[in-house]
C-alpha atoms as a PDB file:
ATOM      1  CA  UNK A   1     111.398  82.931  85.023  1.00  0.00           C
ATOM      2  CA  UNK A   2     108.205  82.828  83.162  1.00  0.00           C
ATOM      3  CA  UNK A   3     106.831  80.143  84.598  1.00  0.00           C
ATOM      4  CA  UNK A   4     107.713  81.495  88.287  1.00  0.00           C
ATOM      5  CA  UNK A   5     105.262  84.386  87.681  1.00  0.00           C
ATOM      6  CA  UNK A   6     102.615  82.111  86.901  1.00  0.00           C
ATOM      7  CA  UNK A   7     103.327  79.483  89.488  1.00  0.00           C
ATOM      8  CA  UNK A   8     103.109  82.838  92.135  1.00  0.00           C
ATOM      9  CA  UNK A   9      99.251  82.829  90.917  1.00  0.00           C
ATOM     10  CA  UNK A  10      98.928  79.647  92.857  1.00  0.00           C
ATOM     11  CA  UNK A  11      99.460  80.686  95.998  1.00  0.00           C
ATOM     12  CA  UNK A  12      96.677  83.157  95.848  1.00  0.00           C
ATOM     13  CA  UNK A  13      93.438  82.404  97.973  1.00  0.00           C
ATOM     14  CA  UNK A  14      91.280  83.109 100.724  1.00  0.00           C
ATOM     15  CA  UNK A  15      94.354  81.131 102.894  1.00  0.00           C
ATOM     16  CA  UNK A  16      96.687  83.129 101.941  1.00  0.00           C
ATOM     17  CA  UNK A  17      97.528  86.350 104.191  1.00  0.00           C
ATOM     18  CA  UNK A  18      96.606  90.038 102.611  1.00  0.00           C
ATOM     19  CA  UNK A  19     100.434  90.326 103.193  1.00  0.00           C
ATOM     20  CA  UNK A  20     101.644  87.759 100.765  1.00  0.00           C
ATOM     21  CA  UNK A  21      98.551  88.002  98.376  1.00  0.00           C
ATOM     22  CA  UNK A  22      99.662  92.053  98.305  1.00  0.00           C
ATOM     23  CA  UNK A  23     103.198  90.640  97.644  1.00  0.00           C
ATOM     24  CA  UNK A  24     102.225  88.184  94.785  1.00  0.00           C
ATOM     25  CA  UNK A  25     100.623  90.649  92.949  1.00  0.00           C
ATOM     26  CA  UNK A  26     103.066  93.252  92.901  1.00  0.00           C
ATOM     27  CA  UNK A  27     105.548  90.463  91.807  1.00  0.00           C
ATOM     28  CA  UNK A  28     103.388  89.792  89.183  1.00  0.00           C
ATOM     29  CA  UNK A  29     102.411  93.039  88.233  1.00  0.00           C
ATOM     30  CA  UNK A  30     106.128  93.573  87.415  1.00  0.00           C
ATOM     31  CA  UNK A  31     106.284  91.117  85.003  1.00  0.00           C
ATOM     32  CA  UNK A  32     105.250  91.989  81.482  1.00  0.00           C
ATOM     33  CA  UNK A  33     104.542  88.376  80.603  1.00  0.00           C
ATOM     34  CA  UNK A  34     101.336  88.433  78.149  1.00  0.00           C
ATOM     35  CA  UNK A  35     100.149  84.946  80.269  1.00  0.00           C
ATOM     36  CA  UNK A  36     100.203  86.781  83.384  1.00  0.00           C
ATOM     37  CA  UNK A  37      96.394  88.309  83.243  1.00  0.00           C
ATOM     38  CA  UNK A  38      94.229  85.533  81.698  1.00  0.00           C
ATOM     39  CA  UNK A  39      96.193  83.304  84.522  1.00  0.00           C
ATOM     40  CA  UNK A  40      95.505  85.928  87.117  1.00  0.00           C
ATOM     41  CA  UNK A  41      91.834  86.324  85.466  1.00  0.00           C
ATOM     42  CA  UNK A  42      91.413  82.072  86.142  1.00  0.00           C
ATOM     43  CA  UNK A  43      91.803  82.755  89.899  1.00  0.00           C
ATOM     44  CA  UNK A  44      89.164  85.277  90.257  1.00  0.00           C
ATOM     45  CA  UNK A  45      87.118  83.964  92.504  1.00  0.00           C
ATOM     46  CA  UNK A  46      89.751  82.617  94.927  1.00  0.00           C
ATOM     47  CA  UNK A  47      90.765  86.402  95.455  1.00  0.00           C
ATOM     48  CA  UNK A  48      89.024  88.487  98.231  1.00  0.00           C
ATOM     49  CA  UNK A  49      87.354  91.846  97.679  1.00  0.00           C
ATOM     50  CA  UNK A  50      90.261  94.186  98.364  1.00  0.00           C
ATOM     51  CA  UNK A  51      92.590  91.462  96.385  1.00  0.00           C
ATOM     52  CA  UNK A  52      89.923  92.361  93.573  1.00  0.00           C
ATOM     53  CA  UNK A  53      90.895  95.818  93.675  1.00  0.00           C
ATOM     54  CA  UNK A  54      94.352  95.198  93.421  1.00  0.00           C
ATOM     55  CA  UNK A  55      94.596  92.910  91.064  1.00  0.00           C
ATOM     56  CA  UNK A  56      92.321  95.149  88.579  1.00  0.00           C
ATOM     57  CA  UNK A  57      95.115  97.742  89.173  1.00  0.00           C
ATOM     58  CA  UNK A  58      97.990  95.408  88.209  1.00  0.00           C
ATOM     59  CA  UNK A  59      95.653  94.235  85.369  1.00  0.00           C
ATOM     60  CA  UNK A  60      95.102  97.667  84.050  1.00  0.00           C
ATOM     61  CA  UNK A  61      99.308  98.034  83.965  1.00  0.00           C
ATOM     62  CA  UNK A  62      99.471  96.653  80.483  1.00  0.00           C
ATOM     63  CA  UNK A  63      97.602  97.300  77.327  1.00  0.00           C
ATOM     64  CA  UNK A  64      97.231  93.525  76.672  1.00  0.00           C
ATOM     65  CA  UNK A  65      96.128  92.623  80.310  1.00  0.00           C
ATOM     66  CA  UNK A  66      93.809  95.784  80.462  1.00  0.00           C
ATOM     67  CA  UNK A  67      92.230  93.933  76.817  1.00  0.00           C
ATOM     68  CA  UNK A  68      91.667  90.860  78.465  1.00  0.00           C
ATOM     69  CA  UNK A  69      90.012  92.578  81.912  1.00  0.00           C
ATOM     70  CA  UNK A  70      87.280  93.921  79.418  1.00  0.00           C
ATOM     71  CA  UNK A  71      87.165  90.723  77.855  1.00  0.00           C
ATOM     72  CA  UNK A  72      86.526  89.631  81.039  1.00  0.00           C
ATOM     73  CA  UNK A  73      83.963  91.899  82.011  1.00  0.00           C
ATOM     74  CA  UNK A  74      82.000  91.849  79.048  1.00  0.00           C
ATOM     75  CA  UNK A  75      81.942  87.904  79.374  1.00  0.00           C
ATOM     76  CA  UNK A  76      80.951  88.204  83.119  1.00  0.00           C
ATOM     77  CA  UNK A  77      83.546  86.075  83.857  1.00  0.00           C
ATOM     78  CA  UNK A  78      84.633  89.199  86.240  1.00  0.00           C
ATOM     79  CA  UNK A  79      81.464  91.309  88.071  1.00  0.00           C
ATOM     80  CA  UNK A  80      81.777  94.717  86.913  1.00  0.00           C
ATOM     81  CA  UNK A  81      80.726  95.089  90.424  1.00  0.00           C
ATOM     82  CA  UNK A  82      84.407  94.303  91.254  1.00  0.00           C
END
């Protein structure tokens, strides 16, 4: 099961439909896996703008993942912009 919330991550992309991206991160926003935000964090740029949105919302779910979104942002590795 861990590994399935991960693998989800891969799907993620401009190809992919707002439907399914929508989908894959509420699936992933369920989990409570600790790997589940610097992995969503790696595919950053892949996401769209309104993907942005929603995947600061799933990371802000979690006191961990909400850490690493700062981390993020104070790195630049994530526009505040965003």
């Amino acid at each position: 099961m861990r590994r399935r919330s991960i693998r989800l991550l891969d799907l993620l992309g401009f190809r992919a439909g707002p439907t399914l991206v929508t989908g894959i991160l509420d699936a992933v926003g369920q989990s409570s896996l600790p790997e589940v935000a610097p992995a969503l964090i790696a595919r950053w740029e892949k996401l769209t703008p309104g993907a942005r949105s929603q995947a600061i919302e799933v990371l802000m779910r979690r006191p961990a993942w909400t850490g690493n979104l700062l981390d993020a942002l104070e790195k630049n590795t994530i526009n505040p912009g965003d």
